[in-house]
Every structure is written in C-alpha cells, then in structure tokens.
C-alpha atoms as a PDB file:
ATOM      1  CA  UNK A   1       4.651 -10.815   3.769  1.00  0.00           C
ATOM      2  CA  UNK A   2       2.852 -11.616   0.517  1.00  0.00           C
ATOM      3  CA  UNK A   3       1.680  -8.058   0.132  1.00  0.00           C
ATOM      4  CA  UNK A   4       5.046  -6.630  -0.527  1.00  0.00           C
ATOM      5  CA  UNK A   5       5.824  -5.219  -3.789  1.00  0.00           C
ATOM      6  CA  UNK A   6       4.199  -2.872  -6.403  1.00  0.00           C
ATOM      7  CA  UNK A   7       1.055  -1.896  -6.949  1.00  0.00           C
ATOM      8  CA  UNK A   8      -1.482   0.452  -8.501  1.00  0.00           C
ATOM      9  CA  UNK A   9      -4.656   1.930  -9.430  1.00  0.00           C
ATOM     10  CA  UNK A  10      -7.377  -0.558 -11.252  1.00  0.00           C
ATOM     11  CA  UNK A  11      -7.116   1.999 -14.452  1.00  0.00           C
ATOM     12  CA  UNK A  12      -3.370   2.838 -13.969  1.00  0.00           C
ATOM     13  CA  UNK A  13      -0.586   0.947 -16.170  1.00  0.00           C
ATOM     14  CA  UNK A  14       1.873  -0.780 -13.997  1.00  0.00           C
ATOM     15  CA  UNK A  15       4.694   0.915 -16.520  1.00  0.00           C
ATOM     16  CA  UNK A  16       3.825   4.393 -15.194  1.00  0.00           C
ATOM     17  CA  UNK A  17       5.940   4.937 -12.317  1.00  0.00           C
ATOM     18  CA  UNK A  18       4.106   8.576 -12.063  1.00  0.00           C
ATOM     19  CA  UNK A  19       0.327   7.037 -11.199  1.00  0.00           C
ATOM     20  CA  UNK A  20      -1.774   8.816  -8.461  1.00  0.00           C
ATOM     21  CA  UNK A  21      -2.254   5.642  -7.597  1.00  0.00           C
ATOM     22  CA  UNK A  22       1.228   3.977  -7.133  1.00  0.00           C
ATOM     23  CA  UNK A  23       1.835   1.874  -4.580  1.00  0.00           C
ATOM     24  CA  UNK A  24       5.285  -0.354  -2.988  1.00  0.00           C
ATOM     25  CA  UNK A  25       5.224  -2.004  -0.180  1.00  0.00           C
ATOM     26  CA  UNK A  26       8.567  -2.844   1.495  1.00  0.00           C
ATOM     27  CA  UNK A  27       9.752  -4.584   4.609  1.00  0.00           C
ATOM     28  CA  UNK A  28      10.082  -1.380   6.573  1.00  0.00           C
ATOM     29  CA  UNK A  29       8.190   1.422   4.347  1.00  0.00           C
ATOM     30  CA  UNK A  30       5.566   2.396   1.947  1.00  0.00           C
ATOM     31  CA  UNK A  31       5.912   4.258  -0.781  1.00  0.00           C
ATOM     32  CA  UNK A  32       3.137   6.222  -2.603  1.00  0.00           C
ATOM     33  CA  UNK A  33       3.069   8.294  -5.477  1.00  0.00           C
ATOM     34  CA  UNK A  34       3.877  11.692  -2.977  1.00  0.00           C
ATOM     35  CA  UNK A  35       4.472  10.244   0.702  1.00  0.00           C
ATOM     36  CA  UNK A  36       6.550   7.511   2.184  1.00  0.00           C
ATOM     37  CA  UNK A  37       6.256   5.880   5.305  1.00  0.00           C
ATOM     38  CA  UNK A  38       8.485   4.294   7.609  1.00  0.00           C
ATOM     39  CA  UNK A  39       6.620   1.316   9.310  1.00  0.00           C
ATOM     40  CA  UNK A  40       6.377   1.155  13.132  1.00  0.00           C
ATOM     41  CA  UNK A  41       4.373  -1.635  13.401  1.00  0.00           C
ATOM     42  CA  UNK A  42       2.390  -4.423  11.342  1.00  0.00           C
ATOM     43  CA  UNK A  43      -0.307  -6.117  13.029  1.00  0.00           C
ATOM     44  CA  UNK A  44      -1.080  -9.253  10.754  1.00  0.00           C
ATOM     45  CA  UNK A  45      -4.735 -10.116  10.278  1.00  0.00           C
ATOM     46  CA  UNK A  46      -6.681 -13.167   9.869  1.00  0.00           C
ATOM     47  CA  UNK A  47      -7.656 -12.999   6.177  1.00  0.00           C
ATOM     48  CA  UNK A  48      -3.531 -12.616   5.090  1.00  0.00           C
ATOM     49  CA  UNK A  49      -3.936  -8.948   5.227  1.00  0.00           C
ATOM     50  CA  UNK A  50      -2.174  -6.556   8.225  1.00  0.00           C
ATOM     51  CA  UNK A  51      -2.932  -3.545   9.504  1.00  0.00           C
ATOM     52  CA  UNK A  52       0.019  -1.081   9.277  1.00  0.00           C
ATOM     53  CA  UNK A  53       0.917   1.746  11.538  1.00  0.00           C
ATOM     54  CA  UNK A  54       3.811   4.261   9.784  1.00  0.00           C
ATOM     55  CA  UNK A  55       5.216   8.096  10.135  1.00  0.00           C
ATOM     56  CA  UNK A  56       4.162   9.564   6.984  1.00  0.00           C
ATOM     57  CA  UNK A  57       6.681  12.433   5.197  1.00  0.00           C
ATOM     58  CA  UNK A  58       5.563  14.286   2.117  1.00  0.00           C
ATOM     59  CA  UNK A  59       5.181  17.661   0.003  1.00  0.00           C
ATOM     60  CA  UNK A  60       6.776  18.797   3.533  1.00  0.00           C
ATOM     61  CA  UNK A  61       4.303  17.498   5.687  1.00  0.00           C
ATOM     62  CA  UNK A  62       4.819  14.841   8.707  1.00  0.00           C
ATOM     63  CA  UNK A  63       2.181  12.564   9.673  1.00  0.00           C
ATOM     64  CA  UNK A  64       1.035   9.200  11.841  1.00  0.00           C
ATOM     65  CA  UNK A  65      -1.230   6.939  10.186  1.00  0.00           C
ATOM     66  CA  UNK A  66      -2.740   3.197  10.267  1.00  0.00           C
ATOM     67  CA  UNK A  67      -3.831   1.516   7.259  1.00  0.00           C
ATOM     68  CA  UNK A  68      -5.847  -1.615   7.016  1.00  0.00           C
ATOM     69  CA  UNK A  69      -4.361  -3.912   3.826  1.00  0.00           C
ATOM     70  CA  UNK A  70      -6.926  -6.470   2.879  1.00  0.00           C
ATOM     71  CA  UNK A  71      -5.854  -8.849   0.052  1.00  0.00           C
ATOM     72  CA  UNK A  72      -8.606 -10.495  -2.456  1.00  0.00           C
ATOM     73  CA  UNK A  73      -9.006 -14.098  -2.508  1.00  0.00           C
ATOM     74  CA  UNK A  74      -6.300 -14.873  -5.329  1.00  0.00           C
ATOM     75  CA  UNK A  75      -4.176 -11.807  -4.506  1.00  0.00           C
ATOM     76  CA  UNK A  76      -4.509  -9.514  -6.905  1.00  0.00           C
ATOM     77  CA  UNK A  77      -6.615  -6.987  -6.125  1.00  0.00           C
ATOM     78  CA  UNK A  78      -5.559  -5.022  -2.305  1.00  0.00           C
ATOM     79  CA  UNK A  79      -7.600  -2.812  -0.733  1.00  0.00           C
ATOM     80  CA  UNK A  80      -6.018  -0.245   1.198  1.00  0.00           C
ATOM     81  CA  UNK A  81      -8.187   1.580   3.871  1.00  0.00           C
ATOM     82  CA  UNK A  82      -7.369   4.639   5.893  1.00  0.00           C
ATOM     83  CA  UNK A  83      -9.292   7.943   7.499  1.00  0.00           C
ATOM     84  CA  UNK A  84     -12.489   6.252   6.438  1.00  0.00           C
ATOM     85  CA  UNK A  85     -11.552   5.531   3.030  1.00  0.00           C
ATOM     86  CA  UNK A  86     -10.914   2.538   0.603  1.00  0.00           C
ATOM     87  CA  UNK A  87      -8.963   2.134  -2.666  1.00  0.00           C
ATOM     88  CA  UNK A  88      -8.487  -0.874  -4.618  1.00  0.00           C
ATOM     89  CA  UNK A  89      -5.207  -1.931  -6.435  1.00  0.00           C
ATOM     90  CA  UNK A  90      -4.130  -4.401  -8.799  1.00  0.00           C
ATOM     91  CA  UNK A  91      -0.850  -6.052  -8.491  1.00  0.00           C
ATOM     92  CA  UNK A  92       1.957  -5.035 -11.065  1.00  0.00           C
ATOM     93  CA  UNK A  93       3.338  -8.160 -12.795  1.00  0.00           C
ATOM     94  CA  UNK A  94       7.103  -7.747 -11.959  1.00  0.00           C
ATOM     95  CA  UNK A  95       5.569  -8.593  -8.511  1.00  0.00           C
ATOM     96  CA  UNK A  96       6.311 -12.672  -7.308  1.00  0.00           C
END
C-alpha cells in the first residue's frame, strides 16, 4: 500500500519522533503519537486511498475506530479523517 510509512503534522519536523502529530502506517497497525491500532480491515478506495477499520489501545483506554486515508495527487500530503474530523500530513523523507 503506498500509504505505509511515516508521517506528520504540516508544521511538525519529521526528526521529532515526539510530534502530536506523528503518524506510521504499517501492514497490520497504526501508530500515533499516544495510540496504536491493530488493523482489522482495509477497504481500498478509488482515489489510492483506503478506509481503515482498527482496535485502538492508549493512555489505558480501548477503542474501535474507522479512518478514511485520502492521499493528494503526488502523495505527499494524507489526509486522515475520523469522528468528523480531518488532519493533513506531510510525508517524512525516509519514506520510499
């Protein structure tokens, strides 16, 4: 899936594995900045994004939730959208 690997906030520096904003995408989880979740099921979408259902763990918390993953055109910018909301990330270099 071309939307693996590391991202993070439009502001944040790649280098700063501490950003709010932090964001890796791997085969079978995602990994935020205070939560991971352990994919159960990727529906891929027309425009090369995919719409990702995972159980959530964090701060001692459990929790099901479905994000939408919507790529720009050239593949650096992803919007991740969830509950209602969106956030934008840039791709960190050390990502193919």
């Amino acid at each position: 899936m071309a939307l693996r690997g590391r991202w993070t906030g439009q502001k944040n520096d790649c280098a700063d594995p501490a950003a709010d904003m932090q964001l890796t995408i791997a085969p079978r989880e995602l990994l935020f900045h205070e939560s991971a979740g352990a994919v159960m099921a990727v529906e891929p979408l027309p425009d090369g994004g995919a719409r990702i259902a995972a159980r959530f763990t964090g701060e001692g918390q459990s929790w099901n939730r479905t994000l939408t993953l919507t790529p720009s055109a050239d593949g650096r910018l992803l919007t991740v959208t969830g509950d209602g909301v969106s956030a934008a990330r840039k791709r960190c270099p050390d990502t193919p």
